[in-house]
N, C-alpha and C. Protein backbone atom coordinates (compact mmCIF):
# COMPACT_ATOMS: atom_id res chain seq x y z
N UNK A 1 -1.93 -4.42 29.72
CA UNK A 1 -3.10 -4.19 28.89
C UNK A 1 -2.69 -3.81 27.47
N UNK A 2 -1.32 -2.93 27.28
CA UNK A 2 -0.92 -2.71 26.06
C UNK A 2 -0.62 -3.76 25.24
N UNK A 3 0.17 -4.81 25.70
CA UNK A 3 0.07 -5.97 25.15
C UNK A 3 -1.00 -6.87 24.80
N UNK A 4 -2.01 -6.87 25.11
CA UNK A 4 -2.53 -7.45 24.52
C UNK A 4 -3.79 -6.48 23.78
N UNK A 5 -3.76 -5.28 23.99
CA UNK A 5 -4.09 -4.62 22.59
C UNK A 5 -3.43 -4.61 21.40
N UNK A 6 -2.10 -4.96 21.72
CA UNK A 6 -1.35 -4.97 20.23
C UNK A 6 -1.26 -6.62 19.81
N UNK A 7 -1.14 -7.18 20.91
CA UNK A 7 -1.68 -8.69 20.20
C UNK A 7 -2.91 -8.31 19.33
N UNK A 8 -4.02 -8.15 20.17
CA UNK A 8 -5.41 -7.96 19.39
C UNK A 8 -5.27 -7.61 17.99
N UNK A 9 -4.35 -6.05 17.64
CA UNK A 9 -4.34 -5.25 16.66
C UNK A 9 -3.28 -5.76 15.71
N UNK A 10 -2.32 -6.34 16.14
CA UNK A 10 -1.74 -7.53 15.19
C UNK A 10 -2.20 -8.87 14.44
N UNK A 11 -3.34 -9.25 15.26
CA UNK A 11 -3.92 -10.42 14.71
C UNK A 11 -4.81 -9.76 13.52
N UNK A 12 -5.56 -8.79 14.24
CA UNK A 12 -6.77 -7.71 13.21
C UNK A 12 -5.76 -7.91 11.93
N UNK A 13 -4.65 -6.96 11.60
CA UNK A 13 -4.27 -6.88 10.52
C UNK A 13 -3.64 -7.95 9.44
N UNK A 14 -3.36 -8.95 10.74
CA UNK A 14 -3.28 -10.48 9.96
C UNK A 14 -4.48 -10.65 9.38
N UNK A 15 -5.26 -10.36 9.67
CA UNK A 15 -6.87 -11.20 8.89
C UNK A 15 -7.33 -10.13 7.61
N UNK A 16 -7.25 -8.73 7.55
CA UNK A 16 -7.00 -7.84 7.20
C UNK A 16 -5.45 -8.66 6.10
N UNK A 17 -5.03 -8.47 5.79
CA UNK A 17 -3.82 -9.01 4.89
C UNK A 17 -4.08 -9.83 4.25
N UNK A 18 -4.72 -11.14 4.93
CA UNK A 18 -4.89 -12.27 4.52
C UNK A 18 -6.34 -12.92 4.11
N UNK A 19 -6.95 -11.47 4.63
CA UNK A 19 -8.10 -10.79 3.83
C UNK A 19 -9.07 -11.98 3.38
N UNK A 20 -10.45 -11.46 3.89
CA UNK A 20 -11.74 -12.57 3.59
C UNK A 20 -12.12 -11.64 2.18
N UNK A 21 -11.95 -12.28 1.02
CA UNK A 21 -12.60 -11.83 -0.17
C UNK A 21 -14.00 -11.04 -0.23
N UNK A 22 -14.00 -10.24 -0.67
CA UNK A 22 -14.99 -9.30 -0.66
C UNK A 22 -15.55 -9.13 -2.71
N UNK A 23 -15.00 -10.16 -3.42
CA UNK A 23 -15.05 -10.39 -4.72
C UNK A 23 -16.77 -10.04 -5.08
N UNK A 24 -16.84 -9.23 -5.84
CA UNK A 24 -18.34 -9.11 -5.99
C UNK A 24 -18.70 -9.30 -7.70
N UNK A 25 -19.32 -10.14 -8.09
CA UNK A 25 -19.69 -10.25 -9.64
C UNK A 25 -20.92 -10.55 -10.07
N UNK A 26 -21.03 -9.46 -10.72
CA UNK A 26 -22.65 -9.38 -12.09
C UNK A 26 -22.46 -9.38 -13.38
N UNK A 27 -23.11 -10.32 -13.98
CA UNK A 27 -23.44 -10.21 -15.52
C UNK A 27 -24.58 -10.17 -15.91
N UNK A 28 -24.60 -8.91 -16.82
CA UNK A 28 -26.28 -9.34 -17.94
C UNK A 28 -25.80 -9.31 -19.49
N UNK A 29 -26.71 -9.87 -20.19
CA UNK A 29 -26.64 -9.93 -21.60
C UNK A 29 -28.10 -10.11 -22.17
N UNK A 30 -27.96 -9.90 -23.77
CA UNK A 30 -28.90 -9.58 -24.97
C UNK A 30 -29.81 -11.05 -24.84
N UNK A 31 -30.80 -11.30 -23.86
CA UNK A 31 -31.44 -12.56 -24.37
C UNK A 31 -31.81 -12.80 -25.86
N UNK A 32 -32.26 -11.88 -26.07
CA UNK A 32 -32.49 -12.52 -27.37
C UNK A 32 -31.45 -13.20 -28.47
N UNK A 33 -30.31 -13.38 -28.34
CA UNK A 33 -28.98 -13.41 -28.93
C UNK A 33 -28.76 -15.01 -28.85
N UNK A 34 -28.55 -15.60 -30.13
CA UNK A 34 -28.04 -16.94 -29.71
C UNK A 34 -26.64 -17.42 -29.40
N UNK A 35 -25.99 -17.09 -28.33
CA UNK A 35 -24.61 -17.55 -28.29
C UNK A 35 -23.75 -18.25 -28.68
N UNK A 36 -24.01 -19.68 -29.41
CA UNK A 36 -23.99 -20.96 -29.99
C UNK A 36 -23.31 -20.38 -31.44
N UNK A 37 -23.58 -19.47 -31.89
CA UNK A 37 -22.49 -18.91 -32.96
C UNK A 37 -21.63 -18.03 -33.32
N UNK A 38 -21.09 -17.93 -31.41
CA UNK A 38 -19.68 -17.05 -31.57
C UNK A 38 -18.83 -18.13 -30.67
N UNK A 39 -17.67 -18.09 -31.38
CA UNK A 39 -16.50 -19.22 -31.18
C UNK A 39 -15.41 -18.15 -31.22
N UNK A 40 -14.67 -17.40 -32.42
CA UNK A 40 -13.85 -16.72 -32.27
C UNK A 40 -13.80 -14.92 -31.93
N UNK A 41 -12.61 -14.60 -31.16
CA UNK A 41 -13.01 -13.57 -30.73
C UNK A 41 -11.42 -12.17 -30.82
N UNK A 42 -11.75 -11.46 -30.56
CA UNK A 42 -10.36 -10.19 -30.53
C UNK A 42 -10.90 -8.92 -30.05
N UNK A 43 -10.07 -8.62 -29.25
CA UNK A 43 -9.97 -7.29 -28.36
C UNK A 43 -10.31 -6.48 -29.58
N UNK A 44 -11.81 -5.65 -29.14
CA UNK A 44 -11.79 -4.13 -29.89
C UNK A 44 -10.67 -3.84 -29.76
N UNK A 45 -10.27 -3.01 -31.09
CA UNK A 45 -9.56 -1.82 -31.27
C UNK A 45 -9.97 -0.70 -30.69
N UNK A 46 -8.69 -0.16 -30.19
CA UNK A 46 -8.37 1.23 -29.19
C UNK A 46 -9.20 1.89 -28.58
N UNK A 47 -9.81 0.88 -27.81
CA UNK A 47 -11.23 1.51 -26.90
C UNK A 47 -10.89 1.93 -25.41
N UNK A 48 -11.56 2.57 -25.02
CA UNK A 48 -10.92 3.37 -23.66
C UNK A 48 -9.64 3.65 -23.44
N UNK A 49 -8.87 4.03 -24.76
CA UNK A 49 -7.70 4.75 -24.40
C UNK A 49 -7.35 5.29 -23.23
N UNK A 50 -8.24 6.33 -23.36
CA UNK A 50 -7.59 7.43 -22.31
C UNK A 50 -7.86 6.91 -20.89
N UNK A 51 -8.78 6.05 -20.27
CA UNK A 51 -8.64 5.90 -19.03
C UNK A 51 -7.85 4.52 -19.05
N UNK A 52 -7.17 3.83 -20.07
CA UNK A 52 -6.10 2.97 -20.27
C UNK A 52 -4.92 3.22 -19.72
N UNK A 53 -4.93 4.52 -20.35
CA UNK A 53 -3.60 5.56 -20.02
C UNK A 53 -3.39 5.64 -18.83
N UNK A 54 -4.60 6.17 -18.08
CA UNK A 54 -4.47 6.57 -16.27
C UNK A 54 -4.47 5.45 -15.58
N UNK A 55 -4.89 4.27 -15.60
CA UNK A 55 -4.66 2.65 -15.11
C UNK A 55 -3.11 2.46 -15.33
N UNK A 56 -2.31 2.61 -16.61
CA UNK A 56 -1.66 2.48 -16.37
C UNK A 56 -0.30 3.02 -16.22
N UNK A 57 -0.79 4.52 -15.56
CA UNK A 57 0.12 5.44 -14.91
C UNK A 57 -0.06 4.53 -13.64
N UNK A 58 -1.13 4.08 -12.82
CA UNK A 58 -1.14 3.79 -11.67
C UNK A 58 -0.51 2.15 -11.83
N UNK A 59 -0.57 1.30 -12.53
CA UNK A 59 -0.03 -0.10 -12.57
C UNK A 59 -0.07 -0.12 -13.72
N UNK A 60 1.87 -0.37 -14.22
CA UNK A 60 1.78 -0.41 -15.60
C UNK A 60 1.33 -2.13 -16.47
N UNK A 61 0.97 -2.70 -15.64
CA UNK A 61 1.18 -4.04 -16.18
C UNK A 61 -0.47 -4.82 -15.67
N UNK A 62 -0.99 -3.57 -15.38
CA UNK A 62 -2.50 -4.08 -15.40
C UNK A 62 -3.04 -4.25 -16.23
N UNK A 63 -2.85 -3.66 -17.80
CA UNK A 63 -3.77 -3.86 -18.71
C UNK A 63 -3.00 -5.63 -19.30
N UNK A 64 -2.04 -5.84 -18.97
CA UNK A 64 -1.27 -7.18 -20.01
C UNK A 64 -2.05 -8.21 -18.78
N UNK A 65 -2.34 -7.97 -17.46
CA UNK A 65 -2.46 -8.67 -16.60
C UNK A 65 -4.15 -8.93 -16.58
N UNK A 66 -4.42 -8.38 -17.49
CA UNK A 66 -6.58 -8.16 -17.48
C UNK A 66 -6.45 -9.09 -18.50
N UNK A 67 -5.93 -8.85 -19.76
CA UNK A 67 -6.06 -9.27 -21.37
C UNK A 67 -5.84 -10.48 -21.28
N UNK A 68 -4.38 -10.99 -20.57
CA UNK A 68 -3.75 -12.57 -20.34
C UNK A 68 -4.95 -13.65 -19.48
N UNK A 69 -5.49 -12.75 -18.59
CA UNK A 69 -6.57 -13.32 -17.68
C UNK A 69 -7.56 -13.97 -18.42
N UNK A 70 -8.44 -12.83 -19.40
CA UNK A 70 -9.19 -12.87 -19.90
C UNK A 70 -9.10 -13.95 -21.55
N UNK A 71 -8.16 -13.52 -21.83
CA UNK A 71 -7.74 -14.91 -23.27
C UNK A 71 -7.85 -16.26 -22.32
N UNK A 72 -6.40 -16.48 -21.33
CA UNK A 72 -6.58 -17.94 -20.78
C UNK A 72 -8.24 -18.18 -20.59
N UNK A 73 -8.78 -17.66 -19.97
CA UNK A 73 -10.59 -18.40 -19.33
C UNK A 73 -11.10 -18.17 -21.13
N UNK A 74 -11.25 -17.53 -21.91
CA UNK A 74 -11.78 -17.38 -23.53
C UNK A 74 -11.56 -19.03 -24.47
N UNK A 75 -9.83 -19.33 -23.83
CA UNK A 75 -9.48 -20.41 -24.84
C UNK A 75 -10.30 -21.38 -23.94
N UNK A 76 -9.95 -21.62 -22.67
CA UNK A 76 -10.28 -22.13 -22.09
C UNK A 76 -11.33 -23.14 -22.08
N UNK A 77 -12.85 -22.16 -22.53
CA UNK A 77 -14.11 -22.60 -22.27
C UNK A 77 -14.23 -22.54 -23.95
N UNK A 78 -13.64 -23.37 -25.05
CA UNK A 78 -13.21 -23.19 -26.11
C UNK A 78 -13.42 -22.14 -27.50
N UNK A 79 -13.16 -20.93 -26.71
CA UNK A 79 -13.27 -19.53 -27.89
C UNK A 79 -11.61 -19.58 -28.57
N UNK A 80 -11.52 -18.98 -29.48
CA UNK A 80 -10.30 -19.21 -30.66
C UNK A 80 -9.93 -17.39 -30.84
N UNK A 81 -9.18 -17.04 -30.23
CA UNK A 81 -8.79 -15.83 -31.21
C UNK A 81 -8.65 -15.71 -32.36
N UNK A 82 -9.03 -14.83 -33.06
CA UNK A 82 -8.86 -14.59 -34.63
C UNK A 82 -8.49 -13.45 -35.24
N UNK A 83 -7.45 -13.38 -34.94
CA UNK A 83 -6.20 -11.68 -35.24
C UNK A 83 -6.71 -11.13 -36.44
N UNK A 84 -6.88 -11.93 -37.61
CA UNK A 84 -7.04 -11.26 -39.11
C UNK A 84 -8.21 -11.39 -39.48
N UNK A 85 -9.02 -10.89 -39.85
CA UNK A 85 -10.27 -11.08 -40.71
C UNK A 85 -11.50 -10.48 -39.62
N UNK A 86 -12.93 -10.78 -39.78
CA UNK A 86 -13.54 -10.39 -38.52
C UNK A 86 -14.12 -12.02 -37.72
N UNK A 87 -13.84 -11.42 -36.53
CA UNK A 87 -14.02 -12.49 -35.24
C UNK A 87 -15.73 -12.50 -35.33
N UNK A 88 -16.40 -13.40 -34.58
CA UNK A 88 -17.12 -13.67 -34.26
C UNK A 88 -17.91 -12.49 -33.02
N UNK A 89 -17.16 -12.12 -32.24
CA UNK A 89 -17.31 -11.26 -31.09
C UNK A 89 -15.97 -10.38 -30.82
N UNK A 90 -15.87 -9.43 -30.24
CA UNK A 90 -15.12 -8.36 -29.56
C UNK A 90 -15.29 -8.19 -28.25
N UNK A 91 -13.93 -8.02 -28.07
CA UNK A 91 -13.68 -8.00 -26.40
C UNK A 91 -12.92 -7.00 -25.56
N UNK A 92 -13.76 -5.87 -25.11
CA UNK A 92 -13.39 -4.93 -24.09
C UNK A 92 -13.57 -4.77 -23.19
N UNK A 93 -13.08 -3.82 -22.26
CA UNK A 93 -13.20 -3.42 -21.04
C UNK A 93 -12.73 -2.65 -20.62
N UNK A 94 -13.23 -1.92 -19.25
CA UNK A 94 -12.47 -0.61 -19.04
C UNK A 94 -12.79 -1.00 -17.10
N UNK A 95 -11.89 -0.38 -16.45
CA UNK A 95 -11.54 -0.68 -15.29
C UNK A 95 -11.31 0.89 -14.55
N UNK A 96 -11.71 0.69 -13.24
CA UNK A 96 -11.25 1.71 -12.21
C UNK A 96 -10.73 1.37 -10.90
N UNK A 97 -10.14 2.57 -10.89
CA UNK A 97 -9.31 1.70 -9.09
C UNK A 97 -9.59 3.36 -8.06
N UNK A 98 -10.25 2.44 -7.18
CA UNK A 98 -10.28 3.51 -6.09
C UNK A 98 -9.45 3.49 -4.73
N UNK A 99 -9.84 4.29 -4.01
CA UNK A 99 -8.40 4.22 -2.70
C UNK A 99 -9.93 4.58 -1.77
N UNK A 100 -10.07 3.78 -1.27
CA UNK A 100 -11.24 3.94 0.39
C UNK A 100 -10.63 3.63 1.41
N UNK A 101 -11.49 4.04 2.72
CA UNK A 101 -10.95 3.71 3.64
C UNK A 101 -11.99 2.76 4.58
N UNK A 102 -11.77 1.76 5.38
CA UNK A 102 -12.11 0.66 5.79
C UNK A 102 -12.25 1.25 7.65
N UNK A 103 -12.89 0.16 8.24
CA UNK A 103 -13.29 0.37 9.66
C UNK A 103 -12.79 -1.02 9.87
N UNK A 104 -12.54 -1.49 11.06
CA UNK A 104 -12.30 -2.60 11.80
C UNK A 104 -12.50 -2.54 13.18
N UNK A 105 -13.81 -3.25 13.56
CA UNK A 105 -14.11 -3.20 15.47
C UNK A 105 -13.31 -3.41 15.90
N UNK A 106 -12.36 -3.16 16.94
CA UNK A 106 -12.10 -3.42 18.06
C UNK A 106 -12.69 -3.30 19.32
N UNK A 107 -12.40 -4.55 19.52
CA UNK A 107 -13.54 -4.47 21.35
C UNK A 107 -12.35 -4.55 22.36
N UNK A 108 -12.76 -3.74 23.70
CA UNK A 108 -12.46 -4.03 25.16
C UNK A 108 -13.38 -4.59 26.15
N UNK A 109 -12.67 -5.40 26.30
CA UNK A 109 -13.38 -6.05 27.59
C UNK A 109 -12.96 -5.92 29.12
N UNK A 110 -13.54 -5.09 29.84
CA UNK A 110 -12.82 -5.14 31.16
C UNK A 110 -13.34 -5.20 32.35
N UNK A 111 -13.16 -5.41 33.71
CA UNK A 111 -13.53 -5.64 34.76
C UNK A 111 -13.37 -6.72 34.90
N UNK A 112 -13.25 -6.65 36.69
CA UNK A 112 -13.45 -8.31 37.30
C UNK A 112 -14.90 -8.79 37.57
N UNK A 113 -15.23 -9.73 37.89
CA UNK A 113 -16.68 -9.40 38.21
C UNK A 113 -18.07 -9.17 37.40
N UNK A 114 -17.73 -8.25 36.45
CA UNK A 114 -18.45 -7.13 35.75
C UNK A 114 -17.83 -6.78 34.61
N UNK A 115 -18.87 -7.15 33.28
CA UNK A 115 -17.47 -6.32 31.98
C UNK A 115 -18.34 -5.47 31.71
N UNK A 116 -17.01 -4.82 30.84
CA UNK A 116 -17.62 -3.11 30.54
C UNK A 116 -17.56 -3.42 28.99
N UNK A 117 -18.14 -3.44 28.05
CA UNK A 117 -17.60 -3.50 26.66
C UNK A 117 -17.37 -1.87 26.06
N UNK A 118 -16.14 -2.29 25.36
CA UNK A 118 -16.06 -0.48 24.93
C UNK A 118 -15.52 -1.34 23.21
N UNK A 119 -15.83 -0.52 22.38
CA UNK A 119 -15.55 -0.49 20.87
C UNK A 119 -14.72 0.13 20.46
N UNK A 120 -13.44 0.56 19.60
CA UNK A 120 -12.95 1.47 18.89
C UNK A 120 -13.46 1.01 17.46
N UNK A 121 -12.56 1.69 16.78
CA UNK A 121 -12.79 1.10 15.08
C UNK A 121 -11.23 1.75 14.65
N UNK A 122 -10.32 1.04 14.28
CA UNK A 122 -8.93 1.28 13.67
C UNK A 122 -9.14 1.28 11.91
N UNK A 123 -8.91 2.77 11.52
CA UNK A 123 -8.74 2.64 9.98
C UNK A 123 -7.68 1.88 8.83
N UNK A 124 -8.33 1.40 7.84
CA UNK A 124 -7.35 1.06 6.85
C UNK A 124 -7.67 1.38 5.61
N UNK A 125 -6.60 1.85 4.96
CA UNK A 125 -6.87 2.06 3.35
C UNK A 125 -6.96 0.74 2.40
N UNK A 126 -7.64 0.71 1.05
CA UNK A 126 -7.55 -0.29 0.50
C UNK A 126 -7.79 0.58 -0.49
N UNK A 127 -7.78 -0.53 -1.56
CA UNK A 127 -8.31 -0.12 -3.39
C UNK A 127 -8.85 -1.12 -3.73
N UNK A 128 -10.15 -0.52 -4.21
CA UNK A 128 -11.07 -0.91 -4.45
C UNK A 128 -10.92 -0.81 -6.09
N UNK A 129 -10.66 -1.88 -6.97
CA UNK A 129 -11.06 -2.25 -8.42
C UNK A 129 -11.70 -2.69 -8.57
N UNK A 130 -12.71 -2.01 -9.60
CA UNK A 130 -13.22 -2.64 -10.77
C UNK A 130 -13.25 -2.83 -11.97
N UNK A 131 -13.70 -4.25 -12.52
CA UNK A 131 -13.35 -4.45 -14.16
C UNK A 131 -13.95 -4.80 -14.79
N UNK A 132 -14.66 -3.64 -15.91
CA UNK A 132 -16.23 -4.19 -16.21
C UNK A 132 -15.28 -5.00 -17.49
N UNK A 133 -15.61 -5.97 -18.07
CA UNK A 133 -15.58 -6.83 -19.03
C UNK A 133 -17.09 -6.73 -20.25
N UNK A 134 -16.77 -6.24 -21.34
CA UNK A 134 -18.06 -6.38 -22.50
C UNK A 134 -17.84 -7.26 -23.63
N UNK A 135 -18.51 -8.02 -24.10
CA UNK A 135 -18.74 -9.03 -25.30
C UNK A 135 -19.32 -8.00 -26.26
N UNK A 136 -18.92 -7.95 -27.37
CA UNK A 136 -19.84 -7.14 -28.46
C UNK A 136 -20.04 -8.08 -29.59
N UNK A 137 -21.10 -8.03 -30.41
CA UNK A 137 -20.75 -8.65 -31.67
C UNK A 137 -19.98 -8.19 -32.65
N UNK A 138 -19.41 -8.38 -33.21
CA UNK A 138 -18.25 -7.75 -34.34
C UNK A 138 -18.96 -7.07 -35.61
N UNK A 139 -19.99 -7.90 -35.91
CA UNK A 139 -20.54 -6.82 -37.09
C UNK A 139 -20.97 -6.04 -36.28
N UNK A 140 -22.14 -5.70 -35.68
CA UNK A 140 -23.38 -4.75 -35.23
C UNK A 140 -22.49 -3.67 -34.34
N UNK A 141 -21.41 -4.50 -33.44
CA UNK A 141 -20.90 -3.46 -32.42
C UNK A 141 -21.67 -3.29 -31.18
N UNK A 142 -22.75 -4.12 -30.95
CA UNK A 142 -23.55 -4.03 -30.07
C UNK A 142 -22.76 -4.54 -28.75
N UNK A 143 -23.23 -4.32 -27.48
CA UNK A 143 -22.69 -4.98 -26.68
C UNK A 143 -23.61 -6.29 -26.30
N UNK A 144 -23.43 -7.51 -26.29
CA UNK A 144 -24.13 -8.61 -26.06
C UNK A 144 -24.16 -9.20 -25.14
N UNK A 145 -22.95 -9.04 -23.79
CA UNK A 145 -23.26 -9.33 -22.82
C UNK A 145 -22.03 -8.81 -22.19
N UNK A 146 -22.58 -8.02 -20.61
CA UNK A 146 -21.50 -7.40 -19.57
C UNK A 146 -21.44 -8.11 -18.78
N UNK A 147 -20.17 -8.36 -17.93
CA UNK A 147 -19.45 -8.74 -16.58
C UNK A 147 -19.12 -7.76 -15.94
N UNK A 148 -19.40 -7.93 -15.01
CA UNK A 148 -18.37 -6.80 -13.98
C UNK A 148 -17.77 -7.24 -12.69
N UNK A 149 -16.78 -7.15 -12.27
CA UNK A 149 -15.90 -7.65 -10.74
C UNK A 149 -15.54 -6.67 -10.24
N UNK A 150 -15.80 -6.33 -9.02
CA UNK A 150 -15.18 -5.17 -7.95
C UNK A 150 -14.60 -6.27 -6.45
N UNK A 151 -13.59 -5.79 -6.25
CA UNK A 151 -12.69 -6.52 -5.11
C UNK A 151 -12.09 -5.19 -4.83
N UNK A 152 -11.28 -5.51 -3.46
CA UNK A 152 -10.39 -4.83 -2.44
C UNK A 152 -9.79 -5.81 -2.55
N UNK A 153 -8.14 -4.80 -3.04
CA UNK A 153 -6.66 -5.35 -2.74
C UNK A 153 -5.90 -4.08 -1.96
N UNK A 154 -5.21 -4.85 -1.05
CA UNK A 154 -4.15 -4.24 -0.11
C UNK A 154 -3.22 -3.30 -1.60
N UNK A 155 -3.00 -2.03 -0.89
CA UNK A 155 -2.14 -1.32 -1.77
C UNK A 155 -0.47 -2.16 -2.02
N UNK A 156 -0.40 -2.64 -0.78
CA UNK A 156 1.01 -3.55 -0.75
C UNK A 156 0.66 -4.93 -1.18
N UNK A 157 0.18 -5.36 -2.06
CA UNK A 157 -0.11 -6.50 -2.69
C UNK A 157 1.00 -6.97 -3.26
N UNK A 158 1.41 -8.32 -3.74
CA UNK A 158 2.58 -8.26 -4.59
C UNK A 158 2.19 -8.40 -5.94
N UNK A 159 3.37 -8.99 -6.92
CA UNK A 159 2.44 -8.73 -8.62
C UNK A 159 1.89 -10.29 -8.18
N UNK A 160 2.31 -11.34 -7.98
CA UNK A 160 1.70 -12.41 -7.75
C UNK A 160 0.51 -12.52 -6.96
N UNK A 161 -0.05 -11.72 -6.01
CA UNK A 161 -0.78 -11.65 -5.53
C UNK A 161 -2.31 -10.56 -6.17
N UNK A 162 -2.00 -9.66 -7.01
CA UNK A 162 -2.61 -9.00 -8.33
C UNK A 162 -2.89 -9.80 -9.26
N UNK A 163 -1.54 -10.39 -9.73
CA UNK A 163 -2.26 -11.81 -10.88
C UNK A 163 -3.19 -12.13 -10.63
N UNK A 164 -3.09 -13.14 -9.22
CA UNK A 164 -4.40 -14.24 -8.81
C UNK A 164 -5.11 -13.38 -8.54
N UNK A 165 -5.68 -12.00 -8.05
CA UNK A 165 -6.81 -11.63 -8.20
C UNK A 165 -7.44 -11.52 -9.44
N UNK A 166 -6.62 -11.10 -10.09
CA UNK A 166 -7.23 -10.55 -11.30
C UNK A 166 -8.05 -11.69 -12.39
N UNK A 167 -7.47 -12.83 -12.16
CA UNK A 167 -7.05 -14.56 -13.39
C UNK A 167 -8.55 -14.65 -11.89
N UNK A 168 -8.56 -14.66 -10.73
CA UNK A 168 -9.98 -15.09 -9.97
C UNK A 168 -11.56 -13.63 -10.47
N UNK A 169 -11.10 -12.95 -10.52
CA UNK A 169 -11.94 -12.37 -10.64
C UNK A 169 -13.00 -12.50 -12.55
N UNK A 170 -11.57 -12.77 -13.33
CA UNK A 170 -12.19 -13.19 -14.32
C UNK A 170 -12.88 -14.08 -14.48
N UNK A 171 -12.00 -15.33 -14.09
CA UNK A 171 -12.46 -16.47 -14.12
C UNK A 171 -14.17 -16.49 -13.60
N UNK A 172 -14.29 -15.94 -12.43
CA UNK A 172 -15.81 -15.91 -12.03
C UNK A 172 -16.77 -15.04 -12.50
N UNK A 173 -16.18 -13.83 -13.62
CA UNK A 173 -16.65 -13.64 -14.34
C UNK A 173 -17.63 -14.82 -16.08
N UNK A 174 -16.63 -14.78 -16.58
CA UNK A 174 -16.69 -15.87 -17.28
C UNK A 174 -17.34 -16.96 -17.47
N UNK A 175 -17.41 -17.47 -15.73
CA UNK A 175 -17.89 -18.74 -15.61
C UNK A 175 -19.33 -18.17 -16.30
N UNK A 176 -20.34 -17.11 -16.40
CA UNK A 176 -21.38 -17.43 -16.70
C UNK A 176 -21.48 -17.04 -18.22
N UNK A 177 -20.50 -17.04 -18.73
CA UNK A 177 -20.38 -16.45 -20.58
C UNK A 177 -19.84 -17.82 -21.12
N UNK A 178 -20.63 -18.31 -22.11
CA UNK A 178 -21.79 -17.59 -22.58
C UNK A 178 -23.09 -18.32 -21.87
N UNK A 179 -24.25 -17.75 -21.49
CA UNK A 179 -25.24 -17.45 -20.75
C UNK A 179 -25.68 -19.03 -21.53
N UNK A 180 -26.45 -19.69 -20.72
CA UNK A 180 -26.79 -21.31 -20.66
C UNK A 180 -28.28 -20.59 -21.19
């Protein structure tokens, strides 16, 4: 019987690892705003420092790994960075990472004849990020339109496996900027 509870509880954490996306994304923005005349764009200056700082006490290479995400899908859908002078729009964001803990059913099935169903639930930790993404206009400073993505990644993730969340989570951000 032990064996094939640990079959059971081995497969669980295979699926668990290999994990059904739990990717969640919302955007709103300024209807009234005509989008059609912002093309170039650049990261506000030194905004959310300080919880910059604590992101990246916890992963130092999350903020290069948000910014890189976020330029590729920008050029992409054809926006132009514009380092010197003022851009068209500004681009920030500020992010949190949490540590929760998760449930997973396990069922027993037993008897001959007759089953008995019995349930456990085996815990797992995860981290839970999120990354709100804001458009501002560059003169006004207003914000003109938010994204936000919250996912669960395994704490043992690799950096390749962080990338592609991060480059997916934008990306499906994005897809709805600028607003049709």
């Amino acid at each position: 019987m032990n064996t094939i509870r640990n079959k059971l509880v081995g497969m669980v954490c295979l699926l668990v690892l290999c994990g059904c996306s739990t990717l969640a994304v919302q955007t709103d923005y300024d209807q009234t705003i005509s989008f059609s005349r912002y093309r170039t764009y650049n990261w506000a200056p030194g905004t959310e420092a300080e919880q910059r700082e604590q992101l990246l006490q916890e992963d130092p290479f999350l903020d290069e790994r948000f910014r890189r995400a976020v330029e590729r899908e920008l050029q992409a859908r054809g926006f132009s960075k514009q380092e010197s002078g003022t851009p068209d729009f500004l681009v920030s964001y500020h992010a949190s990472s949490t540590t929760k803990t998760g449930y997973i059913e396990l069922a027993d099935y037993r008897g001959l004849g007759h089953y008995r169903y019995r349930a456990f639930y085996m815990p797992y930790e995860y981290n839970e990020q999120t990354l709100v993404l804001d458009i501002l206009d560059a003169v006004s400073g207003k914000v003109i339109w938010r994204g936000s993505a919250t996912d669960e990644l395994s704490p043992s993730s690799t950096p390749q496996a962080k990338e592609k969340e991060i480059h997916r989570a934008v990306r499906r951000m994005l897809a709805r900027f600028p607003p049709q």
